[in-house]
N, C-alpha and C. Protein backbone atom coordinates (compact mmCIF):
# COMPACT_ATOMS: atom_id res chain seq x y z
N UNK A 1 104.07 101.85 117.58
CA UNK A 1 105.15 102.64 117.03
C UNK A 1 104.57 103.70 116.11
N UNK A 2 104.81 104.85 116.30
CA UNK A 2 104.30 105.79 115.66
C UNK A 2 105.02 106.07 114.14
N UNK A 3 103.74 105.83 112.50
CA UNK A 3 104.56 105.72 111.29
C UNK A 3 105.60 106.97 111.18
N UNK A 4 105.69 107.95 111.67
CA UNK A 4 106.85 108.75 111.66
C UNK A 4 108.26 108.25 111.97
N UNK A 5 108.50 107.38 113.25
CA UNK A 5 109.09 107.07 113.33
C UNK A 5 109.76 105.95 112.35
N UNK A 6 109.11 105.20 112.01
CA UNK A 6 109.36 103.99 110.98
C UNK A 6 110.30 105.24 109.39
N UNK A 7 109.21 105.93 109.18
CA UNK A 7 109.56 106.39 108.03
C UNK A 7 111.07 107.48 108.07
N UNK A 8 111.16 107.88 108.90
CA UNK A 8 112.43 108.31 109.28
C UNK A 8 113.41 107.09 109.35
N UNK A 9 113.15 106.41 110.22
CA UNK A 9 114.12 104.97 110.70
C UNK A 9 114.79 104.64 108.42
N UNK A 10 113.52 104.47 107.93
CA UNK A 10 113.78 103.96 106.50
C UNK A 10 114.83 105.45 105.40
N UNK A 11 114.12 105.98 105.75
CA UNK A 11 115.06 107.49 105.29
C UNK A 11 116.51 107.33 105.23
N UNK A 12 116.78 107.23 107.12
CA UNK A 12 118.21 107.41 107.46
C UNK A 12 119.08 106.29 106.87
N UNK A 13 118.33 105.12 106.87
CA UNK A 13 118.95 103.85 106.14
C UNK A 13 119.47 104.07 105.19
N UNK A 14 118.60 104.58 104.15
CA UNK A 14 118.51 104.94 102.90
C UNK A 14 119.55 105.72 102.57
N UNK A 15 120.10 106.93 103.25
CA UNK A 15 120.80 107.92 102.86
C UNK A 15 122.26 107.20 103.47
N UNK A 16 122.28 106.18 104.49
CA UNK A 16 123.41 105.62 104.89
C UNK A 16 124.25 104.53 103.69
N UNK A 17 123.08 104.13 103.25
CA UNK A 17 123.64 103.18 101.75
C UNK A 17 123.84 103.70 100.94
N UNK A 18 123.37 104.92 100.53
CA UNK A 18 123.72 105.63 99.41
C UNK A 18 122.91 106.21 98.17
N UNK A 19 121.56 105.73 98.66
CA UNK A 19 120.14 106.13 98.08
C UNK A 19 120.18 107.45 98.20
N UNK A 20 119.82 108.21 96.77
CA UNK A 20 119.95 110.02 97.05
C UNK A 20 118.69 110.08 96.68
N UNK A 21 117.37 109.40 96.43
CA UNK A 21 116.24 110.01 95.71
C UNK A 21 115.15 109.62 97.23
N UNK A 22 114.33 110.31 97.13
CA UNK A 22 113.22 109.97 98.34
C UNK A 22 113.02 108.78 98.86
N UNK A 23 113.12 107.79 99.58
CA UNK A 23 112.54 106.43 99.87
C UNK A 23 111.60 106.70 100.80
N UNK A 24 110.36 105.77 100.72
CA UNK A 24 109.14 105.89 101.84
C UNK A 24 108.95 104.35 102.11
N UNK A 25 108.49 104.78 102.94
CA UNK A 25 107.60 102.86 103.42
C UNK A 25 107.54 102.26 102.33
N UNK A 26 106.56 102.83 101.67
CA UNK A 26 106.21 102.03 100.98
C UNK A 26 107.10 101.43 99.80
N UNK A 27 108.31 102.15 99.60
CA UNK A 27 109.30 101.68 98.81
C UNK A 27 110.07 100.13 99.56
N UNK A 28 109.49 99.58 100.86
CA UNK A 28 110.17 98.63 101.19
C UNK A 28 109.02 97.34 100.75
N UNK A 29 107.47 98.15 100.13
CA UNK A 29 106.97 97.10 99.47
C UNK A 29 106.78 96.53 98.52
N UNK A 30 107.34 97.56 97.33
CA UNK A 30 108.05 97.44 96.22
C UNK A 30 109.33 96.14 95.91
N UNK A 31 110.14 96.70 97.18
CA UNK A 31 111.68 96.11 97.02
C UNK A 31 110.89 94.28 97.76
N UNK A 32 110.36 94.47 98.31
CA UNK A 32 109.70 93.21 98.76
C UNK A 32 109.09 92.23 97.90
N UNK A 33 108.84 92.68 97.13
CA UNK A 33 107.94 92.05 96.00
C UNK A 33 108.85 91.84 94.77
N UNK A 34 109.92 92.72 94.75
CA UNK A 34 110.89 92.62 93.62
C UNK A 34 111.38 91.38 94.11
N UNK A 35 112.17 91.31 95.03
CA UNK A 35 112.91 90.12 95.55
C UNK A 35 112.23 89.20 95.52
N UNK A 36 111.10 88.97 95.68
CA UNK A 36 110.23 87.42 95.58
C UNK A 36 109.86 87.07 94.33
N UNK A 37 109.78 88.04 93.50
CA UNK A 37 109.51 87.79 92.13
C UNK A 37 111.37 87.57 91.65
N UNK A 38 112.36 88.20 91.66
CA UNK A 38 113.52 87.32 91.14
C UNK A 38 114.11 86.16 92.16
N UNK A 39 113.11 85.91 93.21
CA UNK A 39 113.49 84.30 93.51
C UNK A 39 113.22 83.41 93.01
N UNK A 40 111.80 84.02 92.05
CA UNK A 40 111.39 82.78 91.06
C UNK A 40 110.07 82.51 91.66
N UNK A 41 109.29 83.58 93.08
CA UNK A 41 107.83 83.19 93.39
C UNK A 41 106.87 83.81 92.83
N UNK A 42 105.89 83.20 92.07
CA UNK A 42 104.54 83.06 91.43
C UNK A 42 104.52 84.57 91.38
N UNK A 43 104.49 85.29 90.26
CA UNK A 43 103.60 86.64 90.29
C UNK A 43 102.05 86.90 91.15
N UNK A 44 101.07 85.62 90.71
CA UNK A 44 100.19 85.88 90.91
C UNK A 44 100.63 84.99 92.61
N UNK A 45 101.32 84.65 93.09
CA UNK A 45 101.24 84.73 94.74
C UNK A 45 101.79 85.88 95.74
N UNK A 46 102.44 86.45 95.06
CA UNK A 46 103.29 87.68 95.25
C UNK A 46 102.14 89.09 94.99
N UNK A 47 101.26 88.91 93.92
CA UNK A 47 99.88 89.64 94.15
C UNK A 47 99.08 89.64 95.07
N UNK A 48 99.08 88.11 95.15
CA UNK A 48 97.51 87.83 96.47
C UNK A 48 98.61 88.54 97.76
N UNK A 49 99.90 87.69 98.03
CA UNK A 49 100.49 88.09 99.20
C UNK A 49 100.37 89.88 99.43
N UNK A 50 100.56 90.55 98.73
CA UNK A 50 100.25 92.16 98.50
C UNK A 50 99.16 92.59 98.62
N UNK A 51 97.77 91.82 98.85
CA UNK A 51 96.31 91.99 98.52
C UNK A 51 95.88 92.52 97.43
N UNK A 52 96.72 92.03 96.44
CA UNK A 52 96.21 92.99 94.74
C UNK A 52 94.47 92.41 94.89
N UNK A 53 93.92 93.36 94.60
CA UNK A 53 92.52 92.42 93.68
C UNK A 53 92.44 92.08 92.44
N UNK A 54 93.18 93.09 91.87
CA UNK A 54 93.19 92.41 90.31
C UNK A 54 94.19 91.41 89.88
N UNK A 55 93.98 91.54 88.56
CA UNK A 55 95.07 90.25 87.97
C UNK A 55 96.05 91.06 87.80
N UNK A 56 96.99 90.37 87.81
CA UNK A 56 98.72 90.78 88.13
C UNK A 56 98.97 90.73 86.61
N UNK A 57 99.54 91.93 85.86
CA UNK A 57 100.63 91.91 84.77
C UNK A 57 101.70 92.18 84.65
N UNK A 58 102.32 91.65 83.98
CA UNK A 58 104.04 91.52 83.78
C UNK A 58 103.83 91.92 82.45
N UNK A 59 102.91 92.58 81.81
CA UNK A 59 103.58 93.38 80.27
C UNK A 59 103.58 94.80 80.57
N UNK A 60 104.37 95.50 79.68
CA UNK A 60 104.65 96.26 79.36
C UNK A 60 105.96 96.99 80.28
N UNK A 61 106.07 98.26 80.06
CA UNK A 61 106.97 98.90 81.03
C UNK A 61 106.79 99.00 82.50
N UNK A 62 105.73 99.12 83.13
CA UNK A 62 105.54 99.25 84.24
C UNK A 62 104.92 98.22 84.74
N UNK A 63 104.68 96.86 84.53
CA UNK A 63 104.31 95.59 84.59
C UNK A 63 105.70 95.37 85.84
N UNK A 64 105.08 94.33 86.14
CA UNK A 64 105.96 94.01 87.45
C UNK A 64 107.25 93.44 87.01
N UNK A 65 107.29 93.16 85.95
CA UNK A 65 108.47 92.55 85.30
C UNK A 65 109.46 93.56 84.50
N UNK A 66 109.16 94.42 84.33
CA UNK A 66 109.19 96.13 83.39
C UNK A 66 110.69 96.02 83.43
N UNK A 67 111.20 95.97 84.64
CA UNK A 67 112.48 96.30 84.61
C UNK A 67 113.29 95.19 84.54
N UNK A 68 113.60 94.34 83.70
CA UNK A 68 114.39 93.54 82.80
C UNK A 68 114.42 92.26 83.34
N UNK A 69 113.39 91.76 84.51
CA UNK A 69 113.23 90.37 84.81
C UNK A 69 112.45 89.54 83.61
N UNK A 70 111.45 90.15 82.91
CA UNK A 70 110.83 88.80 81.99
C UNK A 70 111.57 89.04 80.57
């Protein structure tokens, strides 16, 4: 499947729900990781699952938690 297609496919979604700011792919790996982290799964498994290499933080503002989960 050619990524053009995908990234369009996510676009049109986007503008069908009501999203007015840019969405890309990679915003579905964001929202992926949000949701597993407010199910209550492991930061640091939700890292490895993402291939972080480093250690995962949840401080500050842009910490994975930033936006009002911790």
């Amino acid at each position: 499947m050619d990524p053009r297609s995908i990234l369009c496919a996510v676009s049109r979604s986007a503008t069908r729900v009501g999203i007015d700011h840019p969405v890309g792919v990679h915003s579905l790996r964001h929202s992926a990781a949000t949701a597993m982290l407010e199910a209550g799964i492991n930061l640091k498994a939700v890292s490895d699952l993402l291939g972080h290499t480093d250690s995962p933080s949840a401080d500050g503002p842009d910490g994975a938690l930033g936006h009002g989960l911790g």
